[in-house]
Protein backbone atom coordinates (compact mmCIF):
# COMPACT_ATOMS: atom_id res chain seq x y z
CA UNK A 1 170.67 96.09 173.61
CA UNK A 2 170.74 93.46 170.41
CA UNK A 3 172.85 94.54 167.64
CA UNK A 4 171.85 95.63 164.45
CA UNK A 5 172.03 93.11 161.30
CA UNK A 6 172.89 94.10 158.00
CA UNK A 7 171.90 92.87 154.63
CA UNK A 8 173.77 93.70 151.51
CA UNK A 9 173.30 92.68 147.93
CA UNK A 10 175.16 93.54 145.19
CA UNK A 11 174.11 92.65 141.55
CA UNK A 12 175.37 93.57 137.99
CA UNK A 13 172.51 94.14 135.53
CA UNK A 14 172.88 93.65 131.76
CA UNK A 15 170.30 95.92 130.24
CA UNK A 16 169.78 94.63 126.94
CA UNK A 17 167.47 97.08 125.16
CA UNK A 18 169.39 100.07 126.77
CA UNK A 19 169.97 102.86 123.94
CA UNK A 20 171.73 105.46 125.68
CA UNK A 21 172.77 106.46 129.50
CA UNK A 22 169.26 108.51 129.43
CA UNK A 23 167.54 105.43 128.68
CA UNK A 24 168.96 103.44 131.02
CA UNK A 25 168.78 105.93 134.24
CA UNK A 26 165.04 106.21 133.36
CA UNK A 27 164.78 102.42 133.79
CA UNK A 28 166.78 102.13 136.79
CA UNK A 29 165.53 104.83 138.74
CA UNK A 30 162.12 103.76 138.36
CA UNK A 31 163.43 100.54 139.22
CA UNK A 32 165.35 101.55 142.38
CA UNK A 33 162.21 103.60 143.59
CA UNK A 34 159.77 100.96 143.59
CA UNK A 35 162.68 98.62 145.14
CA UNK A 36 162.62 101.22 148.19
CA UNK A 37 158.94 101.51 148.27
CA UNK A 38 158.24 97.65 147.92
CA UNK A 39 160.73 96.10 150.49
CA UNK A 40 161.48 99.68 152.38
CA UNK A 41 165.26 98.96 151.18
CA UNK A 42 168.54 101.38 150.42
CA UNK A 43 168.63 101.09 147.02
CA UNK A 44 171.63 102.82 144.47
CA UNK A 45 173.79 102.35 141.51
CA UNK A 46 176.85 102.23 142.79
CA UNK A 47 179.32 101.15 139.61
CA UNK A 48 179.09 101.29 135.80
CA UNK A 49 177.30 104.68 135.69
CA UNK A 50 178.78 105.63 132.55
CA UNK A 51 177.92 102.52 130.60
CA UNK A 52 174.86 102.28 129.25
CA UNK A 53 174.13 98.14 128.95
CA UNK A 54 175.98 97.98 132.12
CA UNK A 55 174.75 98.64 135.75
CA UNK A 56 175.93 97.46 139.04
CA UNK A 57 173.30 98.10 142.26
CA UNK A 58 173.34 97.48 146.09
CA UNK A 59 170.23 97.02 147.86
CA UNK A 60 170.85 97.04 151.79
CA UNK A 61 168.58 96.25 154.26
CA UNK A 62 168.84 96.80 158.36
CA UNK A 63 167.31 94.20 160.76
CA UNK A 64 167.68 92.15 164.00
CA UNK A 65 167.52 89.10 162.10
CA UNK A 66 170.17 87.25 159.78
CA UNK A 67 166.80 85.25 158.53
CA UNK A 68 164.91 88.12 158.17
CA UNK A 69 167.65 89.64 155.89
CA UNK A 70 168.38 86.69 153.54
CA UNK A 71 164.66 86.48 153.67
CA UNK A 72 164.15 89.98 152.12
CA UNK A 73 167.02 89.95 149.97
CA UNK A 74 165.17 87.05 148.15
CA UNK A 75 162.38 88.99 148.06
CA UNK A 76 163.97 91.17 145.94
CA UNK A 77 165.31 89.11 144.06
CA UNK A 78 162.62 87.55 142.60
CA UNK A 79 160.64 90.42 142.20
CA UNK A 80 163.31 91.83 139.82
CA UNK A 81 163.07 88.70 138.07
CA UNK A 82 159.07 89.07 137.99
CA UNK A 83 158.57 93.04 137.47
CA UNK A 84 162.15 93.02 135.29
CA UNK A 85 162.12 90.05 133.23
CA UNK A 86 164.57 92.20 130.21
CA UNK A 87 167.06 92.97 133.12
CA UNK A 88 169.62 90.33 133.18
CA UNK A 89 171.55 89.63 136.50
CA UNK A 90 175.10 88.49 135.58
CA UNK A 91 176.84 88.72 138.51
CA UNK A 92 175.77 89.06 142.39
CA UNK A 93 177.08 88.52 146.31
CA UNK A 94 175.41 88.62 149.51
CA UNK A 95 177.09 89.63 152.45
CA UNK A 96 175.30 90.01 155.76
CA UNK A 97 177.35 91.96 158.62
């Protein structure tokens, strides 16, 4: 049997034109959804709920392949930085397991 890899990446958001924790649920739900959908990714807030410029999200990913998971973790990546361009990432690690 080959063992399972896992892919996890953790990022802090700043979310600039975030006017209250309403606001900035809306955006990051859609966000996380499409995340899921997109790259068929685990995808949460997992820190800094109560802040509402302030987010920090994991996006995890299972494979059989340590390529395949940096490979899809850059995926993401850059399609935040595409479909998000307001979303500032100010902090992120990437630990595979």
């Amino acid at each position: 049997m080959s063992h399972a890899i896992v892919g996890l990446f953790t990022f802090e958001l700043h979310l600039p034109g975030a006017e209250s924790l309403k606001d900035k649920r809306s955006r990051l739900k859609s966000m996380l959804s499409r995340l899921h959908n997109t790259f068929n990714v685990s995808a949460a807030e997992v820190d800094h709920q109560d802040i509402w410029q302030s987010a920090v999200i994991a996006v995890g990913v299972v494979t059989n392949s340590t390529k395949h998971a940096h490979e899809v973790i850059s995926s993401v990546v850059k399609w935040i930085e595409k479909h998000y361009p307001d979303l500032e990432i100010v902090n992120e690690a990437t630990e595979i397991l």
